[in-house]
C-alpha atoms as a PDB file:
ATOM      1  CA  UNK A   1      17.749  12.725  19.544  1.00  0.00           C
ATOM      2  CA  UNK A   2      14.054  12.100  17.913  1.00  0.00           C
ATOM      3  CA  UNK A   3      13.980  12.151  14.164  1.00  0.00           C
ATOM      4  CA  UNK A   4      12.734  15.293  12.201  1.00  0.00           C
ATOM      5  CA  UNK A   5       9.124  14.595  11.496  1.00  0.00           C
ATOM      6  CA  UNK A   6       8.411  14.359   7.428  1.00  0.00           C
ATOM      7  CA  UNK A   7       6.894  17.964   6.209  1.00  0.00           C
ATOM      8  CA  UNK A   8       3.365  17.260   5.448  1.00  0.00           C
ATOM      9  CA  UNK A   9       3.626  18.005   1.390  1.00  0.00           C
ATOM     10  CA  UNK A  10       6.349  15.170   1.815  1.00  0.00           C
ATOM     11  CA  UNK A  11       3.696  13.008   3.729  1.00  0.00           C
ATOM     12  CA  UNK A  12       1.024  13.925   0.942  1.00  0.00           C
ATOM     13  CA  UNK A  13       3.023  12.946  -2.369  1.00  0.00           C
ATOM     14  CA  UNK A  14       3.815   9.949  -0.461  1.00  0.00           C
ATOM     15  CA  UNK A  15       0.759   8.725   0.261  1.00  0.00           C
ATOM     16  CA  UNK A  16      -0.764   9.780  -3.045  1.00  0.00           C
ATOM     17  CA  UNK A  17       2.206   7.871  -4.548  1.00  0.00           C
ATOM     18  CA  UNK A  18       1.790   4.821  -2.341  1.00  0.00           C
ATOM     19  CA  UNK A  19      -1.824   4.738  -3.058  1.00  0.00           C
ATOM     20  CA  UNK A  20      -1.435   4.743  -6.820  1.00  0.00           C
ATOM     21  CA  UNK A  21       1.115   2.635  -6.821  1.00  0.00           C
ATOM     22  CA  UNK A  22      -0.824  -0.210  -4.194  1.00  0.00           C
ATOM     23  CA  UNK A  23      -3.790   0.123  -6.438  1.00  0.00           C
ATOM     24  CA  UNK A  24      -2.314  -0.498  -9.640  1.00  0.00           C
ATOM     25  CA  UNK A  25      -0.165  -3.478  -8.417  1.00  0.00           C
ATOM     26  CA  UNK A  26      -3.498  -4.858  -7.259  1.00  0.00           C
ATOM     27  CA  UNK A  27      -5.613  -4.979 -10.096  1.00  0.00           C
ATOM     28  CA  UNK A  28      -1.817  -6.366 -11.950  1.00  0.00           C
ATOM     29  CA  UNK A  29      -1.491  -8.930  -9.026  1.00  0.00           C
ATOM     30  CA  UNK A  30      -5.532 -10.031  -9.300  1.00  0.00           C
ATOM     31  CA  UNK A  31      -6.522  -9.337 -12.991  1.00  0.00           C
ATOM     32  CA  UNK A  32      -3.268 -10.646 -14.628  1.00  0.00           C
ATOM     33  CA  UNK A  33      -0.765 -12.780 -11.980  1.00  0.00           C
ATOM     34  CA  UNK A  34      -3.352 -14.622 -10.171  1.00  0.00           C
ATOM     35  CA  UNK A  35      -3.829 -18.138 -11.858  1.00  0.00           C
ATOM     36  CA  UNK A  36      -7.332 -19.206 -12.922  1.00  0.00           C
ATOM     37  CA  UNK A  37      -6.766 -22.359 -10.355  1.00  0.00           C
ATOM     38  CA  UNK A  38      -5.967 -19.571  -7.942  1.00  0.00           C
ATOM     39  CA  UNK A  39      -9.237 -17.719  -8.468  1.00  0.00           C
ATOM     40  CA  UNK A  40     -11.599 -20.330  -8.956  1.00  0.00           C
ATOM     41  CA  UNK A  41      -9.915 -22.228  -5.905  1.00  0.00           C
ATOM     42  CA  UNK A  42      -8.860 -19.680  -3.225  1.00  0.00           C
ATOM     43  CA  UNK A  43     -12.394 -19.694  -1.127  1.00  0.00           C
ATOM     44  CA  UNK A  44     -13.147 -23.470  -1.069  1.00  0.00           C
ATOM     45  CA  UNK A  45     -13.173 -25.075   2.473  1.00  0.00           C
ATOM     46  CA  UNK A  46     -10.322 -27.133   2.192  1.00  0.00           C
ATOM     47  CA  UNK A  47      -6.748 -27.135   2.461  1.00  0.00           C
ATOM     48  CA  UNK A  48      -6.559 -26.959  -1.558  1.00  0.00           C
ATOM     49  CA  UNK A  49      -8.828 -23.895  -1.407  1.00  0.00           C
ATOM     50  CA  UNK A  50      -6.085 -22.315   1.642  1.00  0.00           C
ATOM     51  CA  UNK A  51      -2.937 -22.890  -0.257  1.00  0.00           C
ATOM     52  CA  UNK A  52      -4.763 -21.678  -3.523  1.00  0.00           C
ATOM     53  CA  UNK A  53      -5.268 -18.348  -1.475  1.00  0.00           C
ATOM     54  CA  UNK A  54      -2.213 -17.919   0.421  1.00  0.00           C
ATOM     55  CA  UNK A  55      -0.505 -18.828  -3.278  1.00  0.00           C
ATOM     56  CA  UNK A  56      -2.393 -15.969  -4.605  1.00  0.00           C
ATOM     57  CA  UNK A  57      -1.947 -13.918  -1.864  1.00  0.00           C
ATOM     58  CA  UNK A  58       2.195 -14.562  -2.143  1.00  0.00           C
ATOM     59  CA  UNK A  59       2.109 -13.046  -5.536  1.00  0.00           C
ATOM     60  CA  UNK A  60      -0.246 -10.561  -5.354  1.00  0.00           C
ATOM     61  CA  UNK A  61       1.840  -9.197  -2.014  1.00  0.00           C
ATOM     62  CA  UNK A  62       5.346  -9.720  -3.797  1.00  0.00           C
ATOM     63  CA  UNK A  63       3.771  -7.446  -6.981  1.00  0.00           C
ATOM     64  CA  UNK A  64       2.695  -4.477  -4.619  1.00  0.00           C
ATOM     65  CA  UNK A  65       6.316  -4.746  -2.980  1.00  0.00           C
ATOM     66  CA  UNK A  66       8.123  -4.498  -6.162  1.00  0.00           C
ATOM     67  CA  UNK A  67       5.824  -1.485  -7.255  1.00  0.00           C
ATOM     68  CA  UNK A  68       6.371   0.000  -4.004  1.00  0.00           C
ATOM     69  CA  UNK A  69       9.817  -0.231  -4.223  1.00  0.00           C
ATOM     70  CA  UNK A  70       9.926   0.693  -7.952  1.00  0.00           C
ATOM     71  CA  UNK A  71       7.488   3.487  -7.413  1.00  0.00           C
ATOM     72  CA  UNK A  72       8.819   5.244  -4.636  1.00  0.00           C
ATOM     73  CA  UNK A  73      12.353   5.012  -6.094  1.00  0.00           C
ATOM     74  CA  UNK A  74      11.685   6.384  -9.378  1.00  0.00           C
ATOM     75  CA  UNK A  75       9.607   9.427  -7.634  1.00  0.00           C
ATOM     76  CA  UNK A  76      12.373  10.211  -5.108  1.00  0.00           C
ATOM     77  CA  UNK A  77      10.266   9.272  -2.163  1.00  0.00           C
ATOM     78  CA  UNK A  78      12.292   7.619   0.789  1.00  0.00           C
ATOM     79  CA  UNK A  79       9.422   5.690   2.621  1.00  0.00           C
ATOM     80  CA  UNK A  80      10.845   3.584   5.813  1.00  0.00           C
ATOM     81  CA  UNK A  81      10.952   0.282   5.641  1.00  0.00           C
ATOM     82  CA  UNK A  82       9.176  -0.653   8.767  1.00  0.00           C
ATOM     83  CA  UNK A  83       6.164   1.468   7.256  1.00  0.00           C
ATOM     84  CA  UNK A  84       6.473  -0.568   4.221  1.00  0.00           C
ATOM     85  CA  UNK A  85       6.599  -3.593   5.720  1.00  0.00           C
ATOM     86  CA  UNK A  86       3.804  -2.875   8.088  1.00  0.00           C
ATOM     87  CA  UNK A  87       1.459  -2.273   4.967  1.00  0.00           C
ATOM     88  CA  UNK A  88       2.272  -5.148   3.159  1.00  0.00           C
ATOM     89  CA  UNK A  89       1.989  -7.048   6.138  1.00  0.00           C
ATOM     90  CA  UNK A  90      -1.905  -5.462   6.524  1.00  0.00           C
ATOM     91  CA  UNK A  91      -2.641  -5.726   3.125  1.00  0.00           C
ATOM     92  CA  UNK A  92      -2.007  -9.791   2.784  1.00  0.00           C
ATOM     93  CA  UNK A  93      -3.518 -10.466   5.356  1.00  0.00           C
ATOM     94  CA  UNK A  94      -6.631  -8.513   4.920  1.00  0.00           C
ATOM     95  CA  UNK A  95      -6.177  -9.942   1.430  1.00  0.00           C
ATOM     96  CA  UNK A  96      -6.563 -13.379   2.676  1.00  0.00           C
ATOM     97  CA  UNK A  97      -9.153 -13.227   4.788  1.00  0.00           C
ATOM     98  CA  UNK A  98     -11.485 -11.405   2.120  1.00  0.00           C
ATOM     99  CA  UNK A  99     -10.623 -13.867  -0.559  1.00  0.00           C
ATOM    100  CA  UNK A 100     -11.346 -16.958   1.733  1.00  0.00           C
ATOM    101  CA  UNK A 101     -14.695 -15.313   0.950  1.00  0.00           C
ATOM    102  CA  UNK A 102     -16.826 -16.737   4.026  1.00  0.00           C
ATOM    103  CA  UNK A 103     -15.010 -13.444   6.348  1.00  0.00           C
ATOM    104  CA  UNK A 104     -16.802 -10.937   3.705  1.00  0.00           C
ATOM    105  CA  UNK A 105     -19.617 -12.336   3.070  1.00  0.00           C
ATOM    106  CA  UNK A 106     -20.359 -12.646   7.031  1.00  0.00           C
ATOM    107  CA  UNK A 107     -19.441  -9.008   7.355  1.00  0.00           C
ATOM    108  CA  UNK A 108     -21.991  -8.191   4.232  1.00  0.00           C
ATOM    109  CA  UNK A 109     -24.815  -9.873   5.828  1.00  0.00           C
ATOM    110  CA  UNK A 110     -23.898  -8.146   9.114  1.00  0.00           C
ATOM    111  CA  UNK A 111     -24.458  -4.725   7.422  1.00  0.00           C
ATOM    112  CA  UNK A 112     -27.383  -5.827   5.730  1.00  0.00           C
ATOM    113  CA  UNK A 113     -25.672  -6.510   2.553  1.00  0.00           C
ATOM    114  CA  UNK A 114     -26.152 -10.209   2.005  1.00  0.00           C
ATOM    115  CA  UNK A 115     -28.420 -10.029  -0.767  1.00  0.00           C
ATOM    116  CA  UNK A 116     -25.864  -7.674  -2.751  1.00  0.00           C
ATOM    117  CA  UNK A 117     -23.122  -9.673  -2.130  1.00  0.00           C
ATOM    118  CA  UNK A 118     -25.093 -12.511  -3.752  1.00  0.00           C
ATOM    119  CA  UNK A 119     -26.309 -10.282  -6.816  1.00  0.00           C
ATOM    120  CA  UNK A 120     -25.253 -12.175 -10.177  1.00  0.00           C
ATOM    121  CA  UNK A 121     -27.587 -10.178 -12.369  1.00  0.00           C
ATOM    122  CA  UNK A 122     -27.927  -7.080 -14.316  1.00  0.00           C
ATOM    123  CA  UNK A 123     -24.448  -7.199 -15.601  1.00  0.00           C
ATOM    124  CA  UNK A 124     -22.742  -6.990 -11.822  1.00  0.00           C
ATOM    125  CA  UNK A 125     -21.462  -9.289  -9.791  1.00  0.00           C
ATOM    126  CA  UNK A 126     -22.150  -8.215  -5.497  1.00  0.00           C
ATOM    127  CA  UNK A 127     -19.443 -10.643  -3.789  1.00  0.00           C
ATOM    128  CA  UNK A 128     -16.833  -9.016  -6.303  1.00  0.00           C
ATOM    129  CA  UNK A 129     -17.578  -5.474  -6.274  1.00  0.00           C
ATOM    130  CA  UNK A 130     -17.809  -5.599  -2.518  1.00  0.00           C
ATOM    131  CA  UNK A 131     -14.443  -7.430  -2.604  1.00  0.00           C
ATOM    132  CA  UNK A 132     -13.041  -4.667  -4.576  1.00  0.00           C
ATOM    133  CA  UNK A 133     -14.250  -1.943  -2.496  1.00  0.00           C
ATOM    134  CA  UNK A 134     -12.710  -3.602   0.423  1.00  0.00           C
ATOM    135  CA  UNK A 135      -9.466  -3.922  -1.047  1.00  0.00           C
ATOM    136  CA  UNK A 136      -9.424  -0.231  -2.035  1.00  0.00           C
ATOM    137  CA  UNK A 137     -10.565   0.555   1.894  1.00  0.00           C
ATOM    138  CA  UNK A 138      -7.374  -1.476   2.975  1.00  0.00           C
ATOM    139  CA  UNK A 139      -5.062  -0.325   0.271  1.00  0.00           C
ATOM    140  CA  UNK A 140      -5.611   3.248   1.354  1.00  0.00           C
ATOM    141  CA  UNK A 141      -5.083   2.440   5.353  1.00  0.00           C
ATOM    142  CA  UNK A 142      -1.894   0.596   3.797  1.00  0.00           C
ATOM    143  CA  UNK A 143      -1.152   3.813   1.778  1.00  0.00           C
ATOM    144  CA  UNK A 144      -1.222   5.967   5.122  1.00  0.00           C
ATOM    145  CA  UNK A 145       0.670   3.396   6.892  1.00  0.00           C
ATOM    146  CA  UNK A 146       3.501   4.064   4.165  1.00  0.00           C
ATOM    147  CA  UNK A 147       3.205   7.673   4.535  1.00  0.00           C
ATOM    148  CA  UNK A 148       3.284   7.944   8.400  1.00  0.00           C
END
Protein backbone atom coordinates (compact mmCIF):
# COMPACT_ATOMS: atom_id res chain seq x y z
CA UNK A 1 0.00 0.00 0.00
CA UNK A 2 1.91 3.42 -1.15
CA UNK A 3 0.90 6.49 0.76
CA UNK A 4 -1.60 9.08 -0.75
CA UNK A 5 0.57 11.71 -2.30
CA UNK A 6 0.03 15.38 -0.46
CA UNK A 7 -2.52 17.58 -2.80
CA UNK A 8 -0.39 20.20 -4.26
CA UNK A 9 -2.23 23.37 -2.36
CA UNK A 10 -1.13 21.18 0.74
CA UNK A 11 2.49 21.00 -0.77
CA UNK A 12 2.31 24.89 -1.51
CA UNK A 13 1.23 26.29 2.07
CA UNK A 14 3.83 24.02 3.23
CA UNK A 15 6.55 25.12 1.58
CA UNK A 16 5.55 28.77 1.77
CA UNK A 17 5.24 28.06 5.53
CA UNK A 18 8.56 26.25 5.79
CA UNK A 19 10.23 28.94 3.91
CA UNK A 20 9.02 31.74 6.15
CA UNK A 21 9.49 30.06 8.95
CA UNK A 22 13.51 28.82 7.91
CA UNK A 23 14.11 32.40 7.01
CA UNK A 24 13.02 34.05 10.00
CA UNK A 25 14.74 31.53 12.39
CA UNK A 26 17.85 32.43 10.41
CA UNK A 27 18.24 35.95 10.63
CA UNK A 28 17.00 35.08 14.81
CA UNK A 29 19.74 32.31 14.90
CA UNK A 30 22.58 34.80 13.08
CA UNK A 31 21.51 38.41 14.01
CA UNK A 32 20.53 37.70 17.69
CA UNK A 33 21.76 33.91 19.07
CA UNK A 34 25.05 33.80 17.49
CA UNK A 35 27.74 35.12 20.04
CA UNK A 36 30.07 37.93 18.96
CA UNK A 37 33.08 35.25 19.72
CA UNK A 38 31.03 33.09 17.40
CA UNK A 39 30.99 35.61 14.55
CA UNK A 40 34.18 37.15 14.75
CA UNK A 41 35.74 33.53 15.27
CA UNK A 42 33.83 30.99 13.11
CA UNK A 43 36.16 31.37 9.74
CA UNK A 44 39.67 31.42 11.34
CA UNK A 45 41.96 28.44 10.34
CA UNK A 46 42.16 26.81 13.46
CA UNK A 47 40.46 24.50 15.60
CA UNK A 48 39.14 27.63 17.75
CA UNK A 49 37.78 29.12 14.52
CA UNK A 50 35.94 25.20 13.77
CA UNK A 51 34.34 24.83 17.11
CA UNK A 52 33.36 28.64 17.00
CA UNK A 53 31.42 27.59 13.74
CA UNK A 54 30.06 24.31 14.45
CA UNK A 55 28.96 26.20 18.00
CA UNK A 56 27.18 28.64 15.91
CA UNK A 57 26.01 26.36 13.60
CA UNK A 58 24.41 24.09 16.75
CA UNK A 59 22.29 27.01 17.65
CA UNK A 60 21.45 28.47 14.66
CA UNK A 61 20.19 24.69 13.47
CA UNK A 62 18.40 24.01 16.94
CA UNK A 63 16.45 27.71 16.35
CA UNK A 64 15.17 26.71 12.76
CA UNK A 65 14.03 23.24 14.36
CA UNK A 66 12.08 24.76 17.06
CA UNK A 67 10.44 27.27 14.49
CA UNK A 68 9.82 24.46 12.29
CA UNK A 69 8.24 22.60 14.74
CA UNK A 70 6.42 25.62 16.27
CA UNK A 71 5.47 26.87 12.87
CA UNK A 72 4.10 24.01 11.27
CA UNK A 73 2.15 23.09 14.43
CA UNK A 74 0.46 26.25 14.97
CA UNK A 75 -0.55 26.34 11.03
CA UNK A 76 -1.89 22.76 11.02
CA UNK A 77 0.72 21.54 8.64
CA UNK A 78 1.88 17.83 9.29
CA UNK A 79 5.39 17.86 7.56
CA UNK A 80 7.28 14.27 7.95
CA UNK A 81 9.90 14.04 9.95
CA UNK A 82 12.40 12.48 7.68
CA UNK A 83 11.74 15.66 5.37
CA UNK A 84 12.45 17.74 8.31
CA UNK A 85 15.28 16.18 9.29
CA UNK A 86 16.72 15.98 5.85
CA UNK A 87 16.54 19.92 5.66
CA UNK A 88 18.03 20.64 8.74
CA UNK A 89 20.54 18.24 8.05
CA UNK A 90 21.27 20.36 4.47
CA UNK A 91 20.93 23.50 5.94
CA UNK A 92 23.88 23.03 8.79
CA UNK A 93 25.88 21.79 6.84
CA UNK A 94 25.70 24.14 4.00
CA UNK A 95 25.71 26.55 6.93
CA UNK A 96 29.08 25.47 7.94
CA UNK A 97 30.81 25.30 5.08
CA UNK A 98 29.74 28.98 3.99
CA UNK A 99 30.63 30.41 7.33
CA UNK A 100 34.15 28.71 7.38
CA UNK A 101 34.25 31.45 4.73
CA UNK A 102 37.31 30.10 2.53
CA UNK A 103 34.31 27.46 0.63
CA UNK A 104 32.42 30.87 -0.51
CA UNK A 105 34.80 32.91 -1.20
CA UNK A 106 36.49 30.13 -3.60
CA UNK A 107 33.12 29.66 -5.21
CA UNK A 108 32.88 33.74 -5.64
CA UNK A 109 36.10 33.96 -7.35
CA UNK A 110 35.10 30.94 -9.47
CA UNK A 111 32.10 32.94 -10.84
CA UNK A 112 34.01 35.92 -11.20
CA UNK A 113 32.86 37.41 -8.04
CA UNK A 114 36.01 37.79 -6.00
CA UNK A 115 36.24 41.37 -6.08
CA UNK A 116 32.49 41.68 -4.71
CA UNK A 117 32.95 39.39 -2.17
CA UNK A 118 35.83 41.59 -0.99
CA UNK A 119 33.77 44.97 -1.38
CA UNK A 120 33.91 46.89 2.13
CA UNK A 121 32.83 50.20 0.68
CA UNK A 122 29.92 52.25 -0.23
CA UNK A 123 27.94 51.23 2.74
CA UNK A 124 27.94 47.21 1.71
CA UNK A 125 29.75 44.61 2.74
CA UNK A 126 30.36 41.66 -0.58
CA UNK A 127 31.48 38.48 1.60
CA UNK A 128 28.16 39.11 3.70
CA UNK A 129 25.62 39.85 1.23
CA UNK A 130 26.84 36.95 -0.84
CA UNK A 131 26.66 34.88 2.38
CA UNK A 132 23.15 35.89 2.78
CA UNK A 133 22.07 35.18 -0.61
CA UNK A 134 23.46 31.78 -0.25
CA UNK A 135 21.71 31.02 2.78
CA UNK A 136 18.38 32.13 1.28
CA UNK A 137 19.35 29.71 -1.97
CA UNK A 138 19.74 26.78 0.63
CA UNK A 139 16.91 27.71 2.90
CA UNK A 140 14.53 27.48 -0.02
CA UNK A 141 16.01 23.88 -1.35
CA UNK A 142 15.53 23.09 2.54
CA UNK A 143 11.96 24.58 2.29
CA UNK A 144 11.12 22.12 -0.73
CA UNK A 145 12.78 19.35 0.98
CA UNK A 146 10.08 19.95 3.86
CA UNK A 147 7.35 20.15 1.47
CA UNK A 148 8.13 17.02 -0.68
Amino acid sequence: MSTPTPHPASRAATFAAAYALLRASADLADHWIQTDHQAGTKGDRSAVGRRACAAHVATYTTTQAAALLLGTRLLGLRPKLRRVLTALAVSAATHYLADRRVPLLRAAEATRRGNFARLADHGMNGAYILDQSWHHIVETCAALIVAG
